[in-house]
N, C-alpha and C. Protein backbone atom coordinates (compact mmCIF):
# COMPACT_ATOMS: atom_id res chain seq x y z
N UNK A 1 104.46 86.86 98.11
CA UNK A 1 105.83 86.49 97.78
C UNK A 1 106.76 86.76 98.96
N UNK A 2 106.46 87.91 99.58
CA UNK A 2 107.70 88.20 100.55
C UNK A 2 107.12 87.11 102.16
N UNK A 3 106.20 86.90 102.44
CA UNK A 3 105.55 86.62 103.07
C UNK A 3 106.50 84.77 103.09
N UNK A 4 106.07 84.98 102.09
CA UNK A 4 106.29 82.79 101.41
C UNK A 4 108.09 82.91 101.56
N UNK A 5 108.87 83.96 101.23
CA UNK A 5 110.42 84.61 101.54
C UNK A 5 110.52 84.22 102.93
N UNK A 6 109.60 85.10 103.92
CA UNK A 6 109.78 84.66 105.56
C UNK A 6 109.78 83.70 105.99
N UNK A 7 108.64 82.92 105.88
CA UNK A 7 108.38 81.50 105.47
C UNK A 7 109.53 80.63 105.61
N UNK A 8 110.25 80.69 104.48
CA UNK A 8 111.59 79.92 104.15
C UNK A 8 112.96 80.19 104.88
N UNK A 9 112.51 81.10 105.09
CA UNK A 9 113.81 81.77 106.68
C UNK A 9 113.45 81.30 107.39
N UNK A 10 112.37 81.47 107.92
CA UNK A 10 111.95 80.40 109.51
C UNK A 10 112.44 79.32 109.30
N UNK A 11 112.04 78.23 108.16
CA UNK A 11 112.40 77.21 108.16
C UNK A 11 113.94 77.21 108.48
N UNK A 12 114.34 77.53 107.35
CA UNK A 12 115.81 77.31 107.35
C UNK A 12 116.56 77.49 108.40
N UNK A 13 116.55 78.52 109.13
CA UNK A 13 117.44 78.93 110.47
C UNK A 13 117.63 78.24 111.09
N UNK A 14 116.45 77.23 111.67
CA UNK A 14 116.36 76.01 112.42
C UNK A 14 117.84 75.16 111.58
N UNK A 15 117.61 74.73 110.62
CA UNK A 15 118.08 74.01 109.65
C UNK A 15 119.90 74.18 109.59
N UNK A 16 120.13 75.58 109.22
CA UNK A 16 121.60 75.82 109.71
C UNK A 16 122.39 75.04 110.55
N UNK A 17 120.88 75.98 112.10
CA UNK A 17 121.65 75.88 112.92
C UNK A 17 122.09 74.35 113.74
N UNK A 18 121.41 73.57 113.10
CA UNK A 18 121.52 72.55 113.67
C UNK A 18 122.52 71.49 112.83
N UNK A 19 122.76 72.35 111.36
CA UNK A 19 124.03 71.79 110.71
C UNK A 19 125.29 72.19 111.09
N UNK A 20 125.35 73.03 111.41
CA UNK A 20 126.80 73.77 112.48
C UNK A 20 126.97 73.34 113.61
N UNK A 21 126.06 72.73 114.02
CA UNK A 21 126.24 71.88 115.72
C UNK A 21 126.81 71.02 115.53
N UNK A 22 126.04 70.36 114.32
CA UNK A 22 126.73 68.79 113.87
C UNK A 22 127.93 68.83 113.52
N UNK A 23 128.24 69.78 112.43
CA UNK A 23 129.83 69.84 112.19
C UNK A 23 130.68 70.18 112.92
N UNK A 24 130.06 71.15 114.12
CA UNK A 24 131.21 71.43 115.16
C UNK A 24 131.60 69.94 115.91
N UNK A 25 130.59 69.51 116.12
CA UNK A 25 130.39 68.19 117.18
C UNK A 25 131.93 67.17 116.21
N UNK A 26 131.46 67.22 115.08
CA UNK A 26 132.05 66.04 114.19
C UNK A 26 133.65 66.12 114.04
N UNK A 27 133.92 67.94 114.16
CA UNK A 27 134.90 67.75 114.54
C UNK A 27 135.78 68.06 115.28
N UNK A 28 135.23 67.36 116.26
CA UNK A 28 136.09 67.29 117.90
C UNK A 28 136.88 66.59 117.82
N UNK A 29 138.29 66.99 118.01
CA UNK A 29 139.41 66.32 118.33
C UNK A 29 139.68 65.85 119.57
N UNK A 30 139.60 63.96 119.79
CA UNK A 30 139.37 63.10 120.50
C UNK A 30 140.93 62.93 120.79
N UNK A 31 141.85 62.88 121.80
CA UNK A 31 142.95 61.62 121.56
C UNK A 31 142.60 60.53 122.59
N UNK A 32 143.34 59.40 121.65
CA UNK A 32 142.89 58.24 122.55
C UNK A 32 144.37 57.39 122.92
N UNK A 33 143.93 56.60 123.80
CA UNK A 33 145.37 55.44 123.96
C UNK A 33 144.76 54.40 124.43
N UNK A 34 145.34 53.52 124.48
CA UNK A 34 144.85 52.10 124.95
C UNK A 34 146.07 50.76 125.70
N UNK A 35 145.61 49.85 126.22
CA UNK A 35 146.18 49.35 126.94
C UNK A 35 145.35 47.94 126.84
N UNK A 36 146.02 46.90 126.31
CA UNK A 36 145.71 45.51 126.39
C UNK A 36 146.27 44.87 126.82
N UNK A 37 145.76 43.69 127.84
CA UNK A 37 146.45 42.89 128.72
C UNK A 37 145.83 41.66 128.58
N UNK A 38 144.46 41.82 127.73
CA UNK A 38 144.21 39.88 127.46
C UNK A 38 143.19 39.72 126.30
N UNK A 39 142.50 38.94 125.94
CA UNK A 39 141.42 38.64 125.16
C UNK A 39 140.09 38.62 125.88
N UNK A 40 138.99 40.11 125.43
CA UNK A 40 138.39 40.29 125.83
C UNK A 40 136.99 38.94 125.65
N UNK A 41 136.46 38.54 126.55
CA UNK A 41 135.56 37.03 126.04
C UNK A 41 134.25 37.59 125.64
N UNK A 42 133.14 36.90 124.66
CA UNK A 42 132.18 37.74 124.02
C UNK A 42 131.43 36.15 123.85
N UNK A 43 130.24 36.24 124.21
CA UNK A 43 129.59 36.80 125.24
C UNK A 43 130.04 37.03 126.48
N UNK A 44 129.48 37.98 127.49
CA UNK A 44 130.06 38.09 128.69
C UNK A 44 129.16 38.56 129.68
N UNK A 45 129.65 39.33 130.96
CA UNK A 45 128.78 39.93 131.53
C UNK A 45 129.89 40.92 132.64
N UNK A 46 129.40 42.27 133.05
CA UNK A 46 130.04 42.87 133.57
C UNK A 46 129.66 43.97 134.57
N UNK A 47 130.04 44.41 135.92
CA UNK A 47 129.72 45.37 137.00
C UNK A 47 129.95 46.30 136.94
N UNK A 48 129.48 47.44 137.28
CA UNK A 48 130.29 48.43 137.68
C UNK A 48 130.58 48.95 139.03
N UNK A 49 132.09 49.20 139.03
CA UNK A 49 132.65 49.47 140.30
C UNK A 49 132.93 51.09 140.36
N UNK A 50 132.85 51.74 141.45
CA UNK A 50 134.08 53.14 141.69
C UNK A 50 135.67 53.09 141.44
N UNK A 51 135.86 52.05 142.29
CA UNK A 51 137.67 51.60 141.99
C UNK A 51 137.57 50.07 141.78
N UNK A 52 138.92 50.27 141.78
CA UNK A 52 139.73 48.76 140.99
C UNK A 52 140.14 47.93 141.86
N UNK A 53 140.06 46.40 141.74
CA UNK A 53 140.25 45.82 142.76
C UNK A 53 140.89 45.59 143.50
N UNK A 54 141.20 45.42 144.49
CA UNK A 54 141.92 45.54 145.72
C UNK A 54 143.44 44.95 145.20
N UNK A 55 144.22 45.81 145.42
CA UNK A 55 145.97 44.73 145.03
C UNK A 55 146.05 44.85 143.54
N UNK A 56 145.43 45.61 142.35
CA UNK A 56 145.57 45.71 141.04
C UNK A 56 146.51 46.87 141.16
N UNK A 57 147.52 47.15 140.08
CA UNK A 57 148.55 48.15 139.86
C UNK A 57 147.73 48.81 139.76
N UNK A 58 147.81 50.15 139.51
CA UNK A 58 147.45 51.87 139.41
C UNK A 58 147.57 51.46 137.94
N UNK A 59 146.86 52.49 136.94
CA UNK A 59 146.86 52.74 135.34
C UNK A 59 147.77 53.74 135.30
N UNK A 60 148.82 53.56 134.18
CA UNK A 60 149.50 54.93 134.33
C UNK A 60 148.83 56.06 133.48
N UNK A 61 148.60 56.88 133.98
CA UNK A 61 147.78 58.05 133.56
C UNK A 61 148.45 59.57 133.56
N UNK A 62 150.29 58.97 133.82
CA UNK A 62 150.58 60.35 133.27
C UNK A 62 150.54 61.11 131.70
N UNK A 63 150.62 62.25 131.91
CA UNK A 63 150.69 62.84 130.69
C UNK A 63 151.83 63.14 130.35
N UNK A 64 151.94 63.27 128.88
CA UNK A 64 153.34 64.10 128.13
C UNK A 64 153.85 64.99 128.85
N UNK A 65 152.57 66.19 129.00
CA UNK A 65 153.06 67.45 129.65
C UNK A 65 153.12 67.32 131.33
N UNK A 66 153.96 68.50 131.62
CA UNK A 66 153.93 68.39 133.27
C UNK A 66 153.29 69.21 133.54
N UNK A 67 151.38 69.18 133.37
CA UNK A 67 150.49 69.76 134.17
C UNK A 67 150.27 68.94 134.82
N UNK A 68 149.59 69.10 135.75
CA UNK A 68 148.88 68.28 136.95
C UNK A 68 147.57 67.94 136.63
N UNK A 69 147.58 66.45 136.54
CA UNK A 69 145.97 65.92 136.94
C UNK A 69 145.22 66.34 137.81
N UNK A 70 144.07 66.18 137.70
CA UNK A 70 143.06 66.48 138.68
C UNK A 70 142.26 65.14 138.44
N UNK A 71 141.67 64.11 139.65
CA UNK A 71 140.50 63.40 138.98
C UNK A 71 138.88 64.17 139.19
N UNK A 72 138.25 64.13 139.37
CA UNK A 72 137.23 64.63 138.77
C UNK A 72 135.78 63.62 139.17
N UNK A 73 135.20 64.00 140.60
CA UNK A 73 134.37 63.47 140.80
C UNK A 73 132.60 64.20 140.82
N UNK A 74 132.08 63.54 139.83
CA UNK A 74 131.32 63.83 139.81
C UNK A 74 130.17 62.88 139.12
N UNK A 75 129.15 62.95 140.13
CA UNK A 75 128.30 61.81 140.25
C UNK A 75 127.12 62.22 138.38
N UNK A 76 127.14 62.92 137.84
CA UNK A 76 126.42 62.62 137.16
C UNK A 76 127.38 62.65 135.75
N UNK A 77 128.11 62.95 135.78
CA UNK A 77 129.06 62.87 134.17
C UNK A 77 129.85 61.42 134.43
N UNK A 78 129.77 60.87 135.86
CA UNK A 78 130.24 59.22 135.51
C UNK A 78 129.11 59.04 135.63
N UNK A 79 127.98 58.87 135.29
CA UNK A 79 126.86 58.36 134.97
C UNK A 79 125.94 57.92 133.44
N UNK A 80 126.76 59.37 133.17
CA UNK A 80 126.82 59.75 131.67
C UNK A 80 127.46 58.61 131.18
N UNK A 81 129.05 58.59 131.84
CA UNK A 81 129.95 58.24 131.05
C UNK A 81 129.61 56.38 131.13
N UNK A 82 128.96 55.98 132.34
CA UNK A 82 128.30 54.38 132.27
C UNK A 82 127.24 54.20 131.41
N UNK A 83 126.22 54.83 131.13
CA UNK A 83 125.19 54.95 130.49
C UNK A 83 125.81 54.71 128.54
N UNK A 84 126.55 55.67 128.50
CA UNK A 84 127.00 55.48 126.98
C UNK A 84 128.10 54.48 126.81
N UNK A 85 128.60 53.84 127.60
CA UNK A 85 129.43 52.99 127.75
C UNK A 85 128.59 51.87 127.48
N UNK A 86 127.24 51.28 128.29
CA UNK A 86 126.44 50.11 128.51
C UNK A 86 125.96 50.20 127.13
N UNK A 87 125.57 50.99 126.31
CA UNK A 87 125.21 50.35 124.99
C UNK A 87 126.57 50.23 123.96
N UNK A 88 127.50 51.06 124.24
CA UNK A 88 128.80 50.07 123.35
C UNK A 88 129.16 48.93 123.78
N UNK A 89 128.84 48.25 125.19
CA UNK A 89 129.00 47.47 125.73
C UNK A 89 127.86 46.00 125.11
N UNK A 90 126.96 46.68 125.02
CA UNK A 90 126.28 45.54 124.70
C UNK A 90 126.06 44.97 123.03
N UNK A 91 126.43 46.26 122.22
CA UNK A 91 126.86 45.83 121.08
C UNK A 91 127.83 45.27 120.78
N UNK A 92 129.07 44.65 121.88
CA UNK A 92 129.80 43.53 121.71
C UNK A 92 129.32 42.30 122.54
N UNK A 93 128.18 42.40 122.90
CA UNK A 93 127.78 41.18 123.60
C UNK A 93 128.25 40.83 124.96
N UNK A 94 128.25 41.96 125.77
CA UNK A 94 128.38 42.29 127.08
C UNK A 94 127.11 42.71 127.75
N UNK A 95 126.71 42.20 128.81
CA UNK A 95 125.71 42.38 129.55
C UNK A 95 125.44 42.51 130.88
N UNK A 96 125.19 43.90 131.63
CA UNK A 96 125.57 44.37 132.95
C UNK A 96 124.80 43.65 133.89
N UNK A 97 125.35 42.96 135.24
CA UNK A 97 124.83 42.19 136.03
C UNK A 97 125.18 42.11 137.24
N UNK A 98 125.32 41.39 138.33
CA UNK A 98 125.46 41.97 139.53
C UNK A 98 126.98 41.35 139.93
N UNK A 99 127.76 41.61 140.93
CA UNK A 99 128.60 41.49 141.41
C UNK A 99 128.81 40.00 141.63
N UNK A 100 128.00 39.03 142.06
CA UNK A 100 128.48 37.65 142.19
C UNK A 100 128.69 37.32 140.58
N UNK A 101 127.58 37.73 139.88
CA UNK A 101 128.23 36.98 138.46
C UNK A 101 129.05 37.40 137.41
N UNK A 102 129.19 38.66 137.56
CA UNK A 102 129.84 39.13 136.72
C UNK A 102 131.16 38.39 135.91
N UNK A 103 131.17 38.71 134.41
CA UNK A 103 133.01 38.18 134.29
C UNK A 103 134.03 39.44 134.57
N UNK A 104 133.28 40.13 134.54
CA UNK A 104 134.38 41.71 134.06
C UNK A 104 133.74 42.72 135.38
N UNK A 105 135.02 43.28 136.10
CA UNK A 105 134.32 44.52 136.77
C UNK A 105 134.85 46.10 135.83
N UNK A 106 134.15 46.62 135.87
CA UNK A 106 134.44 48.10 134.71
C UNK A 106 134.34 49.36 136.00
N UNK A 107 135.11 49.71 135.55
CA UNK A 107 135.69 51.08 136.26
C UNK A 107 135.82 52.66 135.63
N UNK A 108 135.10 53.24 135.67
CA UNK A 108 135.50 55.12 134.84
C UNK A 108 136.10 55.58 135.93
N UNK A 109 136.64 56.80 135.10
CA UNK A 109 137.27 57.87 135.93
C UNK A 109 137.58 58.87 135.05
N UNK A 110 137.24 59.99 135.65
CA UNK A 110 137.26 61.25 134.90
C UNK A 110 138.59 62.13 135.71
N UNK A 111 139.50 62.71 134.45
CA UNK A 111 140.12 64.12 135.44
C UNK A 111 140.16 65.26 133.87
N UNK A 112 141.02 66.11 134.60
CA UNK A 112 141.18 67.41 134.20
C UNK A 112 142.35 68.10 134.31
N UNK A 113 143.24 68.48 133.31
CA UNK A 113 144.51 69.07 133.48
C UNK A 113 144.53 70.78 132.71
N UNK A 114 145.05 71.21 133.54
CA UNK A 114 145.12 72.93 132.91
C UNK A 114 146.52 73.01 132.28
N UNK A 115 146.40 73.73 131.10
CA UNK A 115 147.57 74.16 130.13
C UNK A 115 147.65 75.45 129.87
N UNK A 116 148.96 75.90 129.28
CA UNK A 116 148.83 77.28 128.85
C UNK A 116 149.66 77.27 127.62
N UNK A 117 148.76 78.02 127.13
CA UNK A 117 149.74 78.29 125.73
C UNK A 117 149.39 80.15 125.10
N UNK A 118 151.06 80.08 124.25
CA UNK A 118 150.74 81.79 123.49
C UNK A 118 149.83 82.03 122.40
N UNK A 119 149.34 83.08 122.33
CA UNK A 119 148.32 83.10 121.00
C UNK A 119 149.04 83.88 120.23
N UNK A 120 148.83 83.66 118.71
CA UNK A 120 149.43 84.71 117.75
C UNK A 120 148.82 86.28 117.69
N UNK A 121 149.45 87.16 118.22
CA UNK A 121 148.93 88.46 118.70
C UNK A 121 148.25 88.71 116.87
N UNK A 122 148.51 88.22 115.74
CA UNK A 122 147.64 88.55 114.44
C UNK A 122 146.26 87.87 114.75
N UNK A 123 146.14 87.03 115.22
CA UNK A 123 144.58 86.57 114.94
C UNK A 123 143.87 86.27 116.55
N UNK A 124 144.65 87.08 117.42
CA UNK A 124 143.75 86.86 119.05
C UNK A 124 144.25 88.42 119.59
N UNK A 125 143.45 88.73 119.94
CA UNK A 125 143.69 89.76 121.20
C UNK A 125 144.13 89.57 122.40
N UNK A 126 144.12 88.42 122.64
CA UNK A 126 145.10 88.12 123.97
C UNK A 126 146.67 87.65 123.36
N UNK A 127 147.55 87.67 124.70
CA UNK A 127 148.28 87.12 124.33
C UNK A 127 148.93 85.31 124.61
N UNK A 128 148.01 85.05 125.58
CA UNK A 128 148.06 84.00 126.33
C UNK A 128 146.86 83.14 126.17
N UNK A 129 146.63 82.10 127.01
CA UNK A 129 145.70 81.46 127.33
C UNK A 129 145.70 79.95 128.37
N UNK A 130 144.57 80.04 129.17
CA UNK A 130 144.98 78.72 130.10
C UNK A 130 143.83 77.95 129.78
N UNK A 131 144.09 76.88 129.47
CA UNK A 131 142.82 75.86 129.11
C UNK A 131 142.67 74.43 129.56
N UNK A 132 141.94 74.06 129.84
CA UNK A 132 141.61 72.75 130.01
C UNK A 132 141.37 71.35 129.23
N UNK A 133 141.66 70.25 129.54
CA UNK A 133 141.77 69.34 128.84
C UNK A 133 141.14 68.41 129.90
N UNK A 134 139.99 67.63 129.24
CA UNK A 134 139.93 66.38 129.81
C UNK A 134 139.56 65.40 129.67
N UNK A 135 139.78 63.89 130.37
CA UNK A 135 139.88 62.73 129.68
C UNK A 135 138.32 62.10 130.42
N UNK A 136 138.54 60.83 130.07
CA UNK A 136 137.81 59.50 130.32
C UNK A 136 138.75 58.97 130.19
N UNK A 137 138.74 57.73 131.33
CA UNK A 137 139.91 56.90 131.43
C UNK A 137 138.63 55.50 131.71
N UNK A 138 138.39 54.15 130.96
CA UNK A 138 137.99 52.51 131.44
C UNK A 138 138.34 52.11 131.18
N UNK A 139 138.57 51.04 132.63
CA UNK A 139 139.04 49.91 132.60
C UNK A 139 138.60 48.98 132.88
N UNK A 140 138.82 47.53 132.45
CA UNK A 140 138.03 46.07 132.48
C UNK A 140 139.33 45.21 133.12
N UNK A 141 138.84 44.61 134.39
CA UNK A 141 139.40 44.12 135.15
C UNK A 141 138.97 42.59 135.24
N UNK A 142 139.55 41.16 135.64
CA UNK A 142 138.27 39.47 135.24
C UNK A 142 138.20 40.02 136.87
N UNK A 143 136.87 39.56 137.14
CA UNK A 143 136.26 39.80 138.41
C UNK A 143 136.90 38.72 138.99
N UNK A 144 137.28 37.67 138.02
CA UNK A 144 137.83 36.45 139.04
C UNK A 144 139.37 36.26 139.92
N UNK A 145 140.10 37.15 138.88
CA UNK A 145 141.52 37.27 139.56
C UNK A 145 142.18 38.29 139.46
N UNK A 146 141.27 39.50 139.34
CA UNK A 146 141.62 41.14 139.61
C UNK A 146 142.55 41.43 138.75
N UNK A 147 142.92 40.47 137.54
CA UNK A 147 144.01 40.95 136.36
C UNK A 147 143.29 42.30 135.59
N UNK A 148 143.93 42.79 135.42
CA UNK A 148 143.30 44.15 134.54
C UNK A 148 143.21 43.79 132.71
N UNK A 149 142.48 43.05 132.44
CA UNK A 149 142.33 43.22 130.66
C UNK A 149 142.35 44.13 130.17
N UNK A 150 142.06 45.28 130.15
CA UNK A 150 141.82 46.56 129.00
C UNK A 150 141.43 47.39 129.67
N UNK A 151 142.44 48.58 129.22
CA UNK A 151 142.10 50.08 129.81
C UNK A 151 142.28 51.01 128.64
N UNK A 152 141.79 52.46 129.12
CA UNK A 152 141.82 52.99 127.39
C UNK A 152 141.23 54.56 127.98
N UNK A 153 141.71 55.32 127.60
CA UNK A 153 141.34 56.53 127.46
C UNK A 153 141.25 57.65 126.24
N UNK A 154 140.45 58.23 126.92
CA UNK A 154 139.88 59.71 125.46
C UNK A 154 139.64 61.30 125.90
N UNK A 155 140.48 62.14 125.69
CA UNK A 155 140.50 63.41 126.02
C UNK A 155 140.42 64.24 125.28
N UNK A 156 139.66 65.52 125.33
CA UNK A 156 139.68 66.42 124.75
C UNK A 156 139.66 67.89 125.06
N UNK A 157 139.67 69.23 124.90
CA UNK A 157 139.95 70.44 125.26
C UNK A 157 138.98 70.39 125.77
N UNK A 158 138.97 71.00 126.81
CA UNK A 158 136.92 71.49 127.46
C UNK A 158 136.74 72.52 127.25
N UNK A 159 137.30 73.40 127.55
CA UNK A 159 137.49 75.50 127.40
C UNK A 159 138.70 75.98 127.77
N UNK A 160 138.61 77.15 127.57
CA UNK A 160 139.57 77.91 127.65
C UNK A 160 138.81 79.19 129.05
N UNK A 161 139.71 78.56 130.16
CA UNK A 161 139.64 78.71 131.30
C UNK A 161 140.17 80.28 131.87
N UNK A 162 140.78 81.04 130.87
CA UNK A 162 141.10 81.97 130.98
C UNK A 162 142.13 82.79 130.03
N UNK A 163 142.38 83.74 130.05
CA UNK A 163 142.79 84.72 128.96
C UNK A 163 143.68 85.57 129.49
N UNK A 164 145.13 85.40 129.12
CA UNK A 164 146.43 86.36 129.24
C UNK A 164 146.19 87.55 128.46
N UNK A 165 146.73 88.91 129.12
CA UNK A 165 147.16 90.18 128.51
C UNK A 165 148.62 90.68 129.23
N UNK A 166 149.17 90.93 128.64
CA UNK A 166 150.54 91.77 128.44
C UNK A 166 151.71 90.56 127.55
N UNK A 167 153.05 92.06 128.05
CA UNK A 167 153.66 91.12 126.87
C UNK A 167 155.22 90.77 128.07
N UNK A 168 155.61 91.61 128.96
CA UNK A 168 156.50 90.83 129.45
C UNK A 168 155.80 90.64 130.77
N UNK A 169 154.75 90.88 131.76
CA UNK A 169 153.99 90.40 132.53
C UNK A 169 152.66 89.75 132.31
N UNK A 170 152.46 88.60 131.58
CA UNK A 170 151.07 88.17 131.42
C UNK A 170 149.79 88.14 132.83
N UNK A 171 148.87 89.24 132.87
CA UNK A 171 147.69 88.52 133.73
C UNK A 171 146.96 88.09 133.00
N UNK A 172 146.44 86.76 133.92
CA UNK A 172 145.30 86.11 133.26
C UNK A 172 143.83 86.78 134.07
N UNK A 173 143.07 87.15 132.74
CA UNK A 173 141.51 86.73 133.41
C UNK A 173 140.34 85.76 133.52
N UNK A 174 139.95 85.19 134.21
CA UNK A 174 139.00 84.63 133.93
C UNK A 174 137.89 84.36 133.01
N UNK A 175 137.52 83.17 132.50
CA UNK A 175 136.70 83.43 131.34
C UNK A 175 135.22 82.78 131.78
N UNK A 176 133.73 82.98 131.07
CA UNK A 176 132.62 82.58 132.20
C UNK A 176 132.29 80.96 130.99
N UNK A 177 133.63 80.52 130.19
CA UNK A 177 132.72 79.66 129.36
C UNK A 177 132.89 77.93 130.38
N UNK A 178 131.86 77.39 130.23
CA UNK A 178 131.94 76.28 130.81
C UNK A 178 132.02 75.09 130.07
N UNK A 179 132.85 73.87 130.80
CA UNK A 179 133.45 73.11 130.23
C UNK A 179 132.07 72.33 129.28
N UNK A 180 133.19 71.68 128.16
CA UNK A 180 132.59 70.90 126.72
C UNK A 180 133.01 69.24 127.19
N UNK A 181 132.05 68.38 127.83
CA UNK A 181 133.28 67.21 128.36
C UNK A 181 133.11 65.98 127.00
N UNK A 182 131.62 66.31 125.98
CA UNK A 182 131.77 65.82 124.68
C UNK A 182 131.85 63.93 125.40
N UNK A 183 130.70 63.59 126.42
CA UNK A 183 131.10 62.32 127.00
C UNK A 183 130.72 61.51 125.80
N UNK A 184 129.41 61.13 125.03
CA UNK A 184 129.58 60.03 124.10
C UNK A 184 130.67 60.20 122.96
N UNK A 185 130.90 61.61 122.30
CA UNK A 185 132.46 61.06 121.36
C UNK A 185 133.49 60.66 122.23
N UNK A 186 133.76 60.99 123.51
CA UNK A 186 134.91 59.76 124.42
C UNK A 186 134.72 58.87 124.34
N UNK A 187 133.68 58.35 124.76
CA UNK A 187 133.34 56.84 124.93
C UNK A 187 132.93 56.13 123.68
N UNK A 188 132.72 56.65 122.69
CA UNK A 188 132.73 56.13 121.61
C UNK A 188 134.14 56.12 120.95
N UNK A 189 135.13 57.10 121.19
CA UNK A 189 136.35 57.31 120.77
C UNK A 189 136.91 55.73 121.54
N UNK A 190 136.94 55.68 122.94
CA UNK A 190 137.67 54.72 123.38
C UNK A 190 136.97 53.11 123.43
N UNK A 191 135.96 52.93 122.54
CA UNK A 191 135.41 51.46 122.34
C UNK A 191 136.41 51.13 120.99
N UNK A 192 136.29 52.23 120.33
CA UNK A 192 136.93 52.04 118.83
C UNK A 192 138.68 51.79 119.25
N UNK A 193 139.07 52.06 120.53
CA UNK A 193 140.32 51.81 120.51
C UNK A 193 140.19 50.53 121.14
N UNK A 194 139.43 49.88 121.83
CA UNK A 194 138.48 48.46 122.56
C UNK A 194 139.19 47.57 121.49
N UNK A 195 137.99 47.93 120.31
CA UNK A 195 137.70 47.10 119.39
C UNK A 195 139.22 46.81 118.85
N UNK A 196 139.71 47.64 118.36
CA UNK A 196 141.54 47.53 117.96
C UNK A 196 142.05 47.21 118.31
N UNK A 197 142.08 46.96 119.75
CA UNK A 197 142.88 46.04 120.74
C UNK A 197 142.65 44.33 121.04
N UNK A 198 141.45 44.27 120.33
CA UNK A 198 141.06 42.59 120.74
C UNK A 198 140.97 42.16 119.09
N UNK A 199 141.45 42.94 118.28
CA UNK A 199 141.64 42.39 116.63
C UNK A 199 142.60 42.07 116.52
């Protein structure tokens, strides 16, 4: 009996723990925005570029707050972020191809902005905190006349980058947690704003 008891703990633990992942995962708070400038065409076909084509406006990518952007280069989380992109992509009947034929050139870009905010000295031991936030920003440009059709972004908290103590001099310390960048709920966050924009 106690044996067949252990048994069912082993099992289960697994089982938990992989229901608490899910629910944490599920609920990640995404924000998104979007930007439409034409009727996206379906079937299609589309490239991917680093930047945007030569003589296209800038995306405006300021924020509410006055932290400072950072963009954010890094060769394998925009990789990520093409990879989970190419199958939302192709479930609207988009299909990646080379530069002479393309209809659409597609563009990512990743940054990162630091914030600070107070904690309620009842339920934190600090009194501060500096944290990070960061987005996914794509855009779909017609390869034929560098107009920008659709841009769209999705951000979310990554960590909390560090930890205030005192009360009329705050230092911050450093914290060792590393960023959450959560790339397929972005990119799934910002197809769903895609899709809303060409309805």
């Amino acid at each position: 009996m106690f044996t067949s008891f252990r048994a069912v703990k082993f099992w289960l633990f697994p089982l938990l723990a992989f229901a608490l992942f899910a629910a944490s995962c599920a609920s990640v708070k995404v924000d998104t925005r979007c930007e439409s400038s034409g009727v996206l065409r379906q079937p299609a076909s589309y490239v991917w570029f680093e930047e945007a084509p030569a003589g296209t406006a800038a995306i405006d990518s300021t924020s509410a707050s006055s932290s400072p952007r950072l963009e954010v280069e890094d060769a394998g989380l925009l990789e990520e972020v093409r990879l989970c992109a190419d199958e939302q992509f192709a479930a609207r009947g988009l299909t990646p191809t080379t530069a002479v034929n393309a209809d659409y050139i597609a563009v990512p870009k990743l940054w990162v902005e630091l914030h600070e905010e107070r904690l309620d000295p009842l339920f934190s031991a600090a009194n501060a905190a500096r944290f990070e936030v960061g987005g996914v920003e794509l855009a779909l440009y017609d390869a034929r006349s560098g107009a920008r059709v659709w841009c769209g972004g999705a951000s979310t908290r990554l960590r909390d980058a560090a930890v205030g103590f005192g009360v009329k001099v705050v230092r911050y310390a450093p914290t060792s947690e590393e960023r959450r960048w959560r790339i397929p709920a972005k990119v799934r966050a910002l197809f769903a704003e895609l899709a809303a924009a060409q309805n």
